[in-house]
Protein backbone atom coordinates (compact mmCIF):
# COMPACT_ATOMS: atom_id res chain seq x y z
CA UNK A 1 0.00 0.00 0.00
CA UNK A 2 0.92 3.17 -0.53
CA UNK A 3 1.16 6.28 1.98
CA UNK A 4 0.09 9.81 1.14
CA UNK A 5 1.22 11.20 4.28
CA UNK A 6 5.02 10.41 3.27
CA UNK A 7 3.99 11.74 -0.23
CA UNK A 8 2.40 15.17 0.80
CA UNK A 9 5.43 15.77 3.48
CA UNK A 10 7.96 15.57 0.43
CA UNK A 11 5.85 17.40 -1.66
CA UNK A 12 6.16 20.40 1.38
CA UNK A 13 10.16 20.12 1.56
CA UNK A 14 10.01 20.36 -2.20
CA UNK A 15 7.89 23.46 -1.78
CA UNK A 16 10.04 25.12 0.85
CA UNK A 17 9.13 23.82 4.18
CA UNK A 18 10.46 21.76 6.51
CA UNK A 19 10.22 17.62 6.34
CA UNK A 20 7.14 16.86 8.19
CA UNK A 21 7.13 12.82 10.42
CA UNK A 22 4.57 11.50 9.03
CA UNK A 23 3.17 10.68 12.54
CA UNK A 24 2.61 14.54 13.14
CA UNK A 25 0.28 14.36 10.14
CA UNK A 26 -2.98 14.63 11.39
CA UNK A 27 -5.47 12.60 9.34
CA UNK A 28 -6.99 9.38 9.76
CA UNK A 29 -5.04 6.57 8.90
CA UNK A 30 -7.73 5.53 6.18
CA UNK A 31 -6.85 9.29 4.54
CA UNK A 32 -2.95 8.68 4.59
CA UNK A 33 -2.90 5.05 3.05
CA UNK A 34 -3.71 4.30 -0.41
CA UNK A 35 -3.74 1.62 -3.02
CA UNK A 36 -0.85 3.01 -5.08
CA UNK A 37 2.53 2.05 -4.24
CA UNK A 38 4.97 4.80 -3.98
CA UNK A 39 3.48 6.85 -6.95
CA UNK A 40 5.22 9.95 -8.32
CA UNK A 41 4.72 13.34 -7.07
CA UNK A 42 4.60 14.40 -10.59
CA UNK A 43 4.42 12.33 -13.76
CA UNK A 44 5.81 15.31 -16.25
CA UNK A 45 8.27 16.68 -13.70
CA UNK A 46 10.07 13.46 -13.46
CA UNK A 47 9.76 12.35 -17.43
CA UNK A 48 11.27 16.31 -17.44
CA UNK A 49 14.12 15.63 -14.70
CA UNK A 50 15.19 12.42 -16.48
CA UNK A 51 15.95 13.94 -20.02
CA UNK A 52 17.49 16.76 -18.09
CA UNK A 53 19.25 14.20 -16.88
CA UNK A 54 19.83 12.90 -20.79
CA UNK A 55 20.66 15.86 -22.17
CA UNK A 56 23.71 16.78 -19.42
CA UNK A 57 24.88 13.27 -20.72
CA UNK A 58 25.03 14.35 -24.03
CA UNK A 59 26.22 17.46 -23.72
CA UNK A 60 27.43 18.97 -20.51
CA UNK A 61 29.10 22.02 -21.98
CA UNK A 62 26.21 23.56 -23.46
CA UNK A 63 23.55 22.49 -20.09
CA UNK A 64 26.63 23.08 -16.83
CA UNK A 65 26.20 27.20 -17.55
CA UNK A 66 22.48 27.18 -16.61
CA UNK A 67 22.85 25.32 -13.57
CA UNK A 68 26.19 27.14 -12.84
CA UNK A 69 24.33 30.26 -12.92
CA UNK A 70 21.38 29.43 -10.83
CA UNK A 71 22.95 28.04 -7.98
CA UNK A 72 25.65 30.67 -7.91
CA UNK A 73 28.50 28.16 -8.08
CA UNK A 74 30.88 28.57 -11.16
CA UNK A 75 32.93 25.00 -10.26
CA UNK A 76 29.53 23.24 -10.51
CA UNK A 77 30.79 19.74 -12.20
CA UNK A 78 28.81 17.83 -14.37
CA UNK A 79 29.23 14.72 -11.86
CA UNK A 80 28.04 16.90 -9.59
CA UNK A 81 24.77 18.13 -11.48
CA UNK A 82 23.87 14.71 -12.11
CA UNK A 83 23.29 13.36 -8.71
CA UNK A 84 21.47 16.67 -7.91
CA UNK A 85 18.94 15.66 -10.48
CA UNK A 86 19.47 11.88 -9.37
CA UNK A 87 18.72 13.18 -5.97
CA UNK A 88 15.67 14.77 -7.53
CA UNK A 89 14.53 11.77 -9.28
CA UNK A 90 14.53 9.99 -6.70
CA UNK A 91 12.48 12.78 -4.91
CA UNK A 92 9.60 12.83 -6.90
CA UNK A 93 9.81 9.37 -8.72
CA UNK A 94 9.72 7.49 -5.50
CA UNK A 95 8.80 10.00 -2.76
CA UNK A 96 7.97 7.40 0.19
CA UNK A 97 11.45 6.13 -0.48
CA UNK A 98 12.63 9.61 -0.18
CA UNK A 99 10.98 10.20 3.29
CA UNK A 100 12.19 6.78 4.42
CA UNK A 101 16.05 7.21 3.49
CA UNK A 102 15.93 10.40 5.23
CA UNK A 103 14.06 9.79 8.36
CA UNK A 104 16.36 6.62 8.90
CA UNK A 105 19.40 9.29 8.74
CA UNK A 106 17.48 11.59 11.55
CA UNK A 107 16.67 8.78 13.85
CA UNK A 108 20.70 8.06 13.64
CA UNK A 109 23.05 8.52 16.54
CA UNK A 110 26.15 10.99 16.26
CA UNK A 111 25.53 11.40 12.83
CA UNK A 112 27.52 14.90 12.89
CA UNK A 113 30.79 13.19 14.28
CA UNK A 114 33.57 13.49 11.92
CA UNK A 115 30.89 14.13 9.22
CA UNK A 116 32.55 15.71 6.30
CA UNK A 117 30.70 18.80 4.59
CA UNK A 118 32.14 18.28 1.16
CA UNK A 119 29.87 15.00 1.29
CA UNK A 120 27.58 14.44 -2.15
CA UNK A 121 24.02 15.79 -2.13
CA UNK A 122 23.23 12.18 -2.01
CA UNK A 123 24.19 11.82 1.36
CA UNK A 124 23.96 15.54 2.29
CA UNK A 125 19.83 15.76 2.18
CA UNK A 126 18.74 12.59 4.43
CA UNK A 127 21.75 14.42 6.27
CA UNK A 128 20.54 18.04 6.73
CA UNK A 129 16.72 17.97 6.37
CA UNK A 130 15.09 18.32 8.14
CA UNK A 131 17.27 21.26 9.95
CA UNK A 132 18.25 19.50 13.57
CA UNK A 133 18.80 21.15 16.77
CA UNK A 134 21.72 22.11 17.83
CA UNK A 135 24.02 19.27 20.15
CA UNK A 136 25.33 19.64 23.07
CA UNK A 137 28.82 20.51 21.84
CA UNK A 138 27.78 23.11 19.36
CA UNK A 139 24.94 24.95 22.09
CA UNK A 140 28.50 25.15 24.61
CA UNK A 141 29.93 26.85 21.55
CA UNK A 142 27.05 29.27 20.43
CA UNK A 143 27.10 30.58 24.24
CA UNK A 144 30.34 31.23 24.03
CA UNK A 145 29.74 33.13 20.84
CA UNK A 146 27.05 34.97 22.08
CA UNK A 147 29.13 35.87 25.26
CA UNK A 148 32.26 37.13 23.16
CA UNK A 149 30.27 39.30 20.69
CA UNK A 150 27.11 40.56 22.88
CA UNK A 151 24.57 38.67 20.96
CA UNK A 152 22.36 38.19 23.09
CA UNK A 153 19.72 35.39 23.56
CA UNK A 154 16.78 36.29 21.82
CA UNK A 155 18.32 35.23 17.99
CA UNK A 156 17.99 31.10 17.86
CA UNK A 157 21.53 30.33 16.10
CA UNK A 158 21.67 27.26 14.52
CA UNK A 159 25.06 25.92 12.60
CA UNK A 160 22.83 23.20 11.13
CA UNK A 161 20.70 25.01 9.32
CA UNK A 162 21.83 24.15 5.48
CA UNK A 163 18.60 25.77 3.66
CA UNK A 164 18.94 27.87 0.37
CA UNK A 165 22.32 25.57 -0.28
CA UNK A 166 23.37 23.95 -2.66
CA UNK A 167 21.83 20.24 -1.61
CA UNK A 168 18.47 22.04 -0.44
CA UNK A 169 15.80 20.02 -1.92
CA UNK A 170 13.32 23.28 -1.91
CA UNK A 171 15.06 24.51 -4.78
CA UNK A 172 14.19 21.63 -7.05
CA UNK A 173 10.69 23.41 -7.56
CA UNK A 174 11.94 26.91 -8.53
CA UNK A 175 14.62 25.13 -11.04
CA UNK A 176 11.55 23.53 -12.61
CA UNK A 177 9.64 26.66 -12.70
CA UNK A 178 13.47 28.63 -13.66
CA UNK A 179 14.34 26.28 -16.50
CA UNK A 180 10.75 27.39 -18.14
CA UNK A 181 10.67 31.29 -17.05
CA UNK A 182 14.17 31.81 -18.48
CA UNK A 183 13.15 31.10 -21.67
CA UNK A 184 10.27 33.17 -21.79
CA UNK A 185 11.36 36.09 -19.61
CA UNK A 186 10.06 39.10 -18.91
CA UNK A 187 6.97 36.95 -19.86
CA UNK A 188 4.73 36.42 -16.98
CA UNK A 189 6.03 39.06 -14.95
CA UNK A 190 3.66 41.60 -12.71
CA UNK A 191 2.88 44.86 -15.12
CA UNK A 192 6.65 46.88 -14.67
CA UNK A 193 6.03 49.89 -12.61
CA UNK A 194 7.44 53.25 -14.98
CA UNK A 195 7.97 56.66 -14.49
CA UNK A 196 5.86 59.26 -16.31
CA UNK A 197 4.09 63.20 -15.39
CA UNK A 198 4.59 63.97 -11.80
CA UNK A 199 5.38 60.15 -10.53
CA UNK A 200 9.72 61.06 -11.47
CA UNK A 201 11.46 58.24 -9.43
CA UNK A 202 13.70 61.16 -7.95
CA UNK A 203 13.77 62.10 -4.42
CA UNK A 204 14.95 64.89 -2.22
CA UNK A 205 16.51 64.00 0.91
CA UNK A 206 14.90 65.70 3.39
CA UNK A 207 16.32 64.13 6.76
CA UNK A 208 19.85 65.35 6.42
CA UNK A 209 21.58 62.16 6.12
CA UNK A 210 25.10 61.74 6.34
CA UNK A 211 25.58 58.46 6.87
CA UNK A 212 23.44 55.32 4.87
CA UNK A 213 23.36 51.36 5.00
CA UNK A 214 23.57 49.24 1.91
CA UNK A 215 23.17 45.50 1.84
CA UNK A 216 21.97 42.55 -0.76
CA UNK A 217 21.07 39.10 -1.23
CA UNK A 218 19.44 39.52 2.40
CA UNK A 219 16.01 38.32 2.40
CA UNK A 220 16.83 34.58 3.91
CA UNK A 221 14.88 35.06 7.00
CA UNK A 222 18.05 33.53 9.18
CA UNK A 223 19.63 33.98 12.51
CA UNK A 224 22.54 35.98 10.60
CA UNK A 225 20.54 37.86 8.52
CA UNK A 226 18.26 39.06 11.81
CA UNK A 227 21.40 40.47 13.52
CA UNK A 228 22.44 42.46 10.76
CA UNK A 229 18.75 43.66 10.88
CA UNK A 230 19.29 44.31 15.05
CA UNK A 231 22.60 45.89 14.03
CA UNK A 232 20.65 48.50 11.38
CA UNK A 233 18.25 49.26 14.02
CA UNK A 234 20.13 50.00 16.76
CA UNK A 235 22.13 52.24 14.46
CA UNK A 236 18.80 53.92 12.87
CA UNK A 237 20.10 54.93 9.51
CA UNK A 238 18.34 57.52 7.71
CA UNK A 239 17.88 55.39 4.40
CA UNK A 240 18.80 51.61 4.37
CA UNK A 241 19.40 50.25 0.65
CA UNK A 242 18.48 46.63 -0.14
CA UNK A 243 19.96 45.65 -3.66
CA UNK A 244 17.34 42.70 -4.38
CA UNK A 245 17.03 38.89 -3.90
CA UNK A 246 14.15 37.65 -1.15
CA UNK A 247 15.14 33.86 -1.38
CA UNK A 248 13.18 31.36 -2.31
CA UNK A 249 11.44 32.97 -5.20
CA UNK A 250 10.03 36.47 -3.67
CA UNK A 251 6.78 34.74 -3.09
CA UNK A 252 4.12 37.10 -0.46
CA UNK A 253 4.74 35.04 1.85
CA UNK A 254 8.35 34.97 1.44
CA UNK A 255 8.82 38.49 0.95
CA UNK A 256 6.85 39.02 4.58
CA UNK A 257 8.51 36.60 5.78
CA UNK A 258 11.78 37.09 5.39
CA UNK A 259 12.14 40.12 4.42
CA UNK A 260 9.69 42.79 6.01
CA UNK A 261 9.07 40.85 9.32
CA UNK A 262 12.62 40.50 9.50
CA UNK A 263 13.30 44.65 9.23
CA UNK A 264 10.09 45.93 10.90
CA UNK A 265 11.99 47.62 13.38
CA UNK A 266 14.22 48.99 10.86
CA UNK A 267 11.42 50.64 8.96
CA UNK A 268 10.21 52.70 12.17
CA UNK A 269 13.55 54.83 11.74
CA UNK A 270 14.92 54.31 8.27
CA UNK A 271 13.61 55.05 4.80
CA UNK A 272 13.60 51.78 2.93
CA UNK A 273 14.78 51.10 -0.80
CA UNK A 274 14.29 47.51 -2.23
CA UNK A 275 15.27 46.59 -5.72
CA UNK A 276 14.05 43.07 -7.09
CA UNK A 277 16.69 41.08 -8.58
CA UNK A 278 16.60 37.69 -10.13
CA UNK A 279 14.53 35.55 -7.20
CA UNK A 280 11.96 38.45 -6.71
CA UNK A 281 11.09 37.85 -10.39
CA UNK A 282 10.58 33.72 -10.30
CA UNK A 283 7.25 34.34 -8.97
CA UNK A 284 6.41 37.49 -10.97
CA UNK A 285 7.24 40.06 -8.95
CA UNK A 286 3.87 40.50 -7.86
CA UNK A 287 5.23 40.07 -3.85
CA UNK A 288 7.54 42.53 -4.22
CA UNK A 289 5.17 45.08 -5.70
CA UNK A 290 2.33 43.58 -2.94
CA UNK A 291 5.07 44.77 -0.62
CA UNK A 292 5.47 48.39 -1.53
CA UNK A 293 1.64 48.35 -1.84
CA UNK A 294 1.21 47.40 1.93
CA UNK A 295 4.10 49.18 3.13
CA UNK A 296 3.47 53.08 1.19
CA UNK A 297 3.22 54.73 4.53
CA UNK A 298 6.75 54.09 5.45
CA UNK A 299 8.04 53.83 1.86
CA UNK A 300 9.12 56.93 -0.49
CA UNK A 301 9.93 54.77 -3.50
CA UNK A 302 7.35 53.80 -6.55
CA UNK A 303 8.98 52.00 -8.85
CA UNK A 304 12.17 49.47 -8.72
CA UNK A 305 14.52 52.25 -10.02
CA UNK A 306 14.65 55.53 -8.10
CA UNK A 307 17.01 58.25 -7.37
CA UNK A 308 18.00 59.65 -4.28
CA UNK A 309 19.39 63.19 -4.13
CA UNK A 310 21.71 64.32 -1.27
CA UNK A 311 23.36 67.71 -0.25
CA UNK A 312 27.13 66.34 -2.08
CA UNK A 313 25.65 63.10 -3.46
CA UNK A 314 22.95 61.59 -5.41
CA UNK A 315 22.12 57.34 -5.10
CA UNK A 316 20.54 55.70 -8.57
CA UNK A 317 19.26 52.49 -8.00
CA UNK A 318 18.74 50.89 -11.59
CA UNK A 319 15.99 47.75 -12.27
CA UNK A 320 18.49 45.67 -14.40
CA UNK A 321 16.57 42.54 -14.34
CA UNK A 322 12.49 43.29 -14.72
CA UNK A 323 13.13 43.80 -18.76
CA UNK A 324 15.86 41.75 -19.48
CA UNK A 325 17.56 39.58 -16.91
CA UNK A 326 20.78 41.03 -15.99
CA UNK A 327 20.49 43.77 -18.65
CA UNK A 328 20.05 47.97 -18.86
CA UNK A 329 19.19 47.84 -22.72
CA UNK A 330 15.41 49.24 -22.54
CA UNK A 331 15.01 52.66 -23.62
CA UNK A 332 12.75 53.81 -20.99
CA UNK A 333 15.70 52.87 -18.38
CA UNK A 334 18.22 54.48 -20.24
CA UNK A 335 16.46 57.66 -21.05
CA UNK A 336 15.55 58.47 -17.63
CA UNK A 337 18.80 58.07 -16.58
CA UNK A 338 20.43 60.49 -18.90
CA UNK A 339 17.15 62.72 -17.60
CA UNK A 340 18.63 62.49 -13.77
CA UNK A 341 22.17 62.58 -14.75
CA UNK A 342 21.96 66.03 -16.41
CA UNK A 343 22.36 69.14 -14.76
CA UNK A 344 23.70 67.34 -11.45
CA UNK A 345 27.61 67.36 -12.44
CA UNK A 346 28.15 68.69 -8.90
CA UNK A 347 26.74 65.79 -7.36
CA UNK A 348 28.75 62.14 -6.33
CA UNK A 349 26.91 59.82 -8.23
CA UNK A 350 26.66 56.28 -6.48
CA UNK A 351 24.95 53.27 -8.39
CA UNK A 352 23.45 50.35 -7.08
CA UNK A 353 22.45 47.46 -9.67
CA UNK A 354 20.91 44.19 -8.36
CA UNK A 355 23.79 42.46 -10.85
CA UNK A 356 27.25 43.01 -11.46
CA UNK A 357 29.54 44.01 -14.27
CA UNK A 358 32.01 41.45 -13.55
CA UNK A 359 32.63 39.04 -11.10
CA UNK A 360 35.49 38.24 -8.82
CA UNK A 361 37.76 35.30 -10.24
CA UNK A 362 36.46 35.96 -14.06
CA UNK A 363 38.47 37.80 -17.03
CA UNK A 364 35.76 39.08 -19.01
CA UNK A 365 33.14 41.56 -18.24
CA UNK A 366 29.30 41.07 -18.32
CA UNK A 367 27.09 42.59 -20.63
CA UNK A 368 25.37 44.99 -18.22
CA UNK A 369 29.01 46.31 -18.22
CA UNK A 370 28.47 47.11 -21.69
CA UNK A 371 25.21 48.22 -21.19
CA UNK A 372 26.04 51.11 -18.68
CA UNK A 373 29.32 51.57 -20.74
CA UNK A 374 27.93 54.75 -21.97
CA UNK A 375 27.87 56.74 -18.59
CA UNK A 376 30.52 54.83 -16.86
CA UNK A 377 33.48 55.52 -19.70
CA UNK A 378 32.56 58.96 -19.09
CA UNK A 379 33.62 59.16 -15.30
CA UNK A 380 29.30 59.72 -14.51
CA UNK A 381 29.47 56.68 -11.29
CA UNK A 382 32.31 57.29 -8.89
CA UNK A 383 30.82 54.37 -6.88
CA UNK A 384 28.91 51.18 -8.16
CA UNK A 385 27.32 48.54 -5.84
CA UNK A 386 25.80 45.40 -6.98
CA UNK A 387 24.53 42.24 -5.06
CA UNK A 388 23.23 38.82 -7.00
CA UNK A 389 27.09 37.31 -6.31
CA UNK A 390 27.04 36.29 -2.66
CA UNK A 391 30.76 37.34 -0.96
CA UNK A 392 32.01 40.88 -0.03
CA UNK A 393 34.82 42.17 -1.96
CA UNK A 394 36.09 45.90 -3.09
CA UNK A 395 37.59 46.63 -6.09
CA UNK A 396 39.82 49.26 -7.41
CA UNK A 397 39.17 51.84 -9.83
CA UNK A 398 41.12 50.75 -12.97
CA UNK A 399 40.80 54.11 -15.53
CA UNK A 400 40.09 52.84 -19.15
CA UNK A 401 39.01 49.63 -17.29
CA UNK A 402 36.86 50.07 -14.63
CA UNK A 403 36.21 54.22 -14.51
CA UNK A 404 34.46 53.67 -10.59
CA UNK A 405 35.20 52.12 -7.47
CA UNK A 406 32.93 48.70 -7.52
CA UNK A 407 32.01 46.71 -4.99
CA UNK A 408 29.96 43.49 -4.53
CA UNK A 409 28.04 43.26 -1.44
CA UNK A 410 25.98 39.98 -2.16
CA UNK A 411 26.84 38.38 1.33
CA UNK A 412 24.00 40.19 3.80
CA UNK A 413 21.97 36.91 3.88
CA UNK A 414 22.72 33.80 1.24
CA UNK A 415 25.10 31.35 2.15
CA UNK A 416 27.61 31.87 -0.03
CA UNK A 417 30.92 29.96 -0.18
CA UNK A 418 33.93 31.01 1.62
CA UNK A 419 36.40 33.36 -0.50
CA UNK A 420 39.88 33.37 -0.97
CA UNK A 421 41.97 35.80 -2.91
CA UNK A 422 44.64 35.48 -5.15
CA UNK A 423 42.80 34.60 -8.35
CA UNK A 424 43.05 37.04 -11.36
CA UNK A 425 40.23 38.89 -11.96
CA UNK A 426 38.68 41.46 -14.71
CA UNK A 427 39.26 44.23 -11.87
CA UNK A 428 42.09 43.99 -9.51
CA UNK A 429 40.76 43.44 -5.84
CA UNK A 430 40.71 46.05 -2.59
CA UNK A 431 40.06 44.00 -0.05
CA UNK A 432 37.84 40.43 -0.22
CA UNK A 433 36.00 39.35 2.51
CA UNK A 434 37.82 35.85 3.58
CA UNK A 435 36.38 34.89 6.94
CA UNK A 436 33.53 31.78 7.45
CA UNK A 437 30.69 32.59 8.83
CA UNK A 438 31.43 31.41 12.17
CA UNK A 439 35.32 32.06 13.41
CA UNK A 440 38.37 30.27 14.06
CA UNK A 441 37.98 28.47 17.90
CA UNK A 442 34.46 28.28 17.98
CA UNK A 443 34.16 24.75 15.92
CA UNK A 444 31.40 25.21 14.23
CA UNK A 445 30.88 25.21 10.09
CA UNK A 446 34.00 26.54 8.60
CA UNK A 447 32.76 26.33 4.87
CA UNK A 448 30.30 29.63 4.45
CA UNK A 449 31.22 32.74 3.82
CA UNK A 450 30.91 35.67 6.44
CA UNK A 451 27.76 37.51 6.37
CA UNK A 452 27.76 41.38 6.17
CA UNK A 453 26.55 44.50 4.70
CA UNK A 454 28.05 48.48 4.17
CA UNK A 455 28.04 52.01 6.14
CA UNK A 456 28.46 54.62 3.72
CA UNK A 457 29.51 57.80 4.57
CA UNK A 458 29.07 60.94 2.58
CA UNK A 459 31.54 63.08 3.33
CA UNK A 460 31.07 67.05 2.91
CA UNK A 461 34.09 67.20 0.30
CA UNK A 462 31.81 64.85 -2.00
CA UNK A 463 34.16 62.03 -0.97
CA UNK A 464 33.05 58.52 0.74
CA UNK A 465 33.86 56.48 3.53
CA UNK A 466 32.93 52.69 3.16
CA UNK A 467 32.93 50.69 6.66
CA UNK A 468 31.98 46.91 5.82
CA UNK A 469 30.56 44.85 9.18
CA UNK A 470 29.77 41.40 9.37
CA UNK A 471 26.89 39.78 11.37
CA UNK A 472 28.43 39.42 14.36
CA UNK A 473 28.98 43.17 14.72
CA UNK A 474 32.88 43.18 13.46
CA UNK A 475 34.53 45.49 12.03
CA UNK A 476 36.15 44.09 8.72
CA UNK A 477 37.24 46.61 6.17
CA UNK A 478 37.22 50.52 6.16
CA UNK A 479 38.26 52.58 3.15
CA UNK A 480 38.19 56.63 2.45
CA UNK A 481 37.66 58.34 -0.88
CA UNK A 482 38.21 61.67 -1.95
CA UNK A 483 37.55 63.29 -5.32
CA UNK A 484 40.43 62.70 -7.83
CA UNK A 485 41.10 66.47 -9.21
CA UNK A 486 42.77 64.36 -12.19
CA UNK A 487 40.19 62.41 -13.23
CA UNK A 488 36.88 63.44 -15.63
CA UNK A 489 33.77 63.70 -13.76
CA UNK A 490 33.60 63.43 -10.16
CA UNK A 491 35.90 60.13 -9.65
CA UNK A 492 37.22 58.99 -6.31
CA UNK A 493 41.07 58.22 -5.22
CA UNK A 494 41.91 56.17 -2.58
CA UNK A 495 42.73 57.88 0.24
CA UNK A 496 42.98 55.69 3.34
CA UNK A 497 41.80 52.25 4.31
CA UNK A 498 42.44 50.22 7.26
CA UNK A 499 41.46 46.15 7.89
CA UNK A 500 40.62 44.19 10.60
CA UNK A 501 41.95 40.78 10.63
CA UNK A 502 41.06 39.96 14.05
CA UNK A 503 37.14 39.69 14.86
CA UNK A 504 36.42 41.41 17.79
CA UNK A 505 32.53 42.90 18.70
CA UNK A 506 33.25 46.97 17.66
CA UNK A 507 29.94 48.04 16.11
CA UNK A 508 27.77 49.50 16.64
């Protein structure tokens, strides 16, 4: 006979939630048994999965970019691919068998002892999910963390939670719904929001800020992400940026969840910008929009492009993904930003773009660098953010290569791998984030990248002061920019920077 309980509890961890024992089910027996042995989730999903499965066989060069790209992991191997999609074969071929293999694992004893986390997904999911509590070795070391940084107690941190990952079974959906939406995009997408008559996208500052936070890739709704969110609080910024990406797929509930639950006490003090990047989009963008709807009292912005004018400096925040993914080709876009660049030669122009124009560890460019090559070749963005790319790095203004001072800041939320530098890149680097998550002495995971965001400082001269913290309130990098008197436009120089290799609680 076959169970339905086992069936519908893999059919919620494939929808995002957590595995379910069947015996918390609550429904008659009569309801959760039925004559169908082990009968797939979905029929077309897994006659789909299997020729995915056919046509990485037959030719990996062509399929290992798309996967590469959606899980964020550019050393994706095609060994690797494959038992992902075994794994999801498996998942919604023979679902009961699914549950079973990965209940067995949780009812194990000391299954974390000397457990390797370079394991295969195979092993990984009936490892890892269901997320398990903390032991009794790691809860010694989490107080002791909480004791040397001033955490306090009201965060639940939990080493063991692996979700949004690479092995996470939740994203098996999305790549299902991904591998169709890609090919159609911006097809299906909520009505984009444009400027027109009075409705300009440009604001006027009218708090006197000096000092603003920028972060991306934050909405995961976990313990690291909520103490950045404590740490933006406390601090009470006048305007907190948010360059896109509410994980699993920017669904309403999602996008409440963890994302404007998560920074209700940030929007009583700060002024709140959200751009929607890539995972805003897989579900239309209509929670995203839903959001600014339900949130207009506390919100100045309209659209998902805005600018921001300041006394010295002006913020442009540019939707490089609702039109074309990872693009700034659409004539609308580019017109209005000529409109807000004009006649503001005076001002410091900083740009924030959900993706990047290159990435740390590639050669080549992307093509939103050509995109924006227009402005940028011309000296117009002294400073350009982007997100999408989950580690913190700076880089260094390069004239003729890179006219601006970039920086990715993709690491407020995902787990992203851990960084290390040393590998030639399209820009050279200013400082890289290189720390795990968690640090040395504490052993806990060692694999994940720190967590962090950016305190920007406009400085009266029309110069900047970056300050990069991590989750656990540490100082990590600090660099100051004045305007180069050299350079065309209003370009920055280097002027001092300062890093902290030792964590230590410093901010706020």
């Amino acid at each position: 006979m076959g169970n339905k309980a086992k069936r519908q509890a893999i059919d919620k961890l494939l929808g995002g939630g957590e595995l379910e024992a069947v015996e918390a089910v609550e429904a008659p027996i009569a309801d959760q048994i039925d004559a169908a042995p082990d009968a797939p989730l979905d029929a077309a999903w897994l006659a789909e999965i299997r020729a995915q499965r056919a046509r990485l066989a037959a030719n990996p060069d062509e399929e290992l970019p798309a996967y590469r790209e959606f899980y964020k992991k550019p050393d994706l191997t095609q060994h690797q691919v494959d038992q992902l999609l075994a794994a999801q074969e498996k998942a919604v071929g023979a679902p009961e068998a699914f549950y079973d293999e990965i209940m067995d694992a949780v009812a194990e004893e000391g299954f974390f002892d000397g457990l390797k986390l370079a394991l295969s997904c195979a092993i990984r999911i009936p490892r890892f999910y269901p997320t398990r509590e903390p032991s009794a070795a790691q809860e010694q070391a989490i107080a002791k963390l909480r004791g040397d940084f001033a955490l306090g107690d009201d965060v639940a941190i939990n080493p063991n939670d692996h979700r949004y990952e690479l092995c996470d079974p939740s994203w098996w959906r999305l790549w299902k719904v991904h591998a169709v939406a890609m090919k159609k995009w911006p097809e299906g997408l909520a009505p984009f929001i444009a400027h027109g008559g009075d409705r300009t996208f440009v604001y006027d500052d009218a708090r006197g800020a000096q000092q603003v936070a920028l972060m991306a890739d934050f909405g995961v709704g976990q313990y690291h992400a909520r103490l950045i969110a404590r740490q933006l609080e406390t601090k009470r910024y006048p305007y907190v940026f948010h360059l896109g990406d509410v994980y699993y797929a920017g669904t309403e509930d999602e996008v409440q969840r963890n994302y404007a639950d998560v920074l209700a006490g940030t929007m009583e003090h700060s002024l709140l910008f959200s751009m929607p990047e890539n995972h805003e989009l897989y579900s239309g963008g209509f929670g995203w929009q839903g959001f600014l709807r339900q949130h207009r009292a506390q919100i100045l912005q309209e659209g998902s492009y805005f600018c921001v004018r300041y006394a010295k400096h002006q913020i442009i925040g540019l939707d490089v993904n609702w039109n074309h993914r990872q693009r700034f080709n659409y004539d609308l876009g580019r017109a209005w930003l000529d409109g807000v660049l004009a006649g503001h030669e005076d001002l410091t122009t900083i740009l924030l773009t959900g993706s990047a124009p290159f990435e740390y560890g590639k050669p080549d460019s992307k093509q939103l660098y050509d995109d924006l090559a227009h402005w940028h070749r011309q000296g117009k963005f002294a400073l350009w953010f982007w997100g999408d790319d989950h580690y913190g790095a700076l880089f260094k203004r390069v004239p003729g290569r890179a006219d601006f001072v970039g920086s990715c800041i993709g690491h407020a939320g995902f787990p992203g791998d851990r960084m290390s530098a040393g590998a030639p890149s399209f820009v050279d680097l200013e400082w890289l984030e290189e720390e795990p998550r968690f640090p040395a002495g504490y052993d806990l995971r060692d694999d994940l990248g720190n967590n962090g965001w950016v305190e920007l400082t406009m400085l009266d001269s029309g110069g900047v002061e970056l300050l990069y913290v991590d989750w656990l309130g540490c100082r990590r990098f600090r660099a100051r920019f004045d305007l180069d008197p050299a350079a065309p436009g209003r370009q920055l120089r280097l002027a001092d920077r300062e890093a902290f290799p030792v964590r230590t609680r410093s901010f706020p």
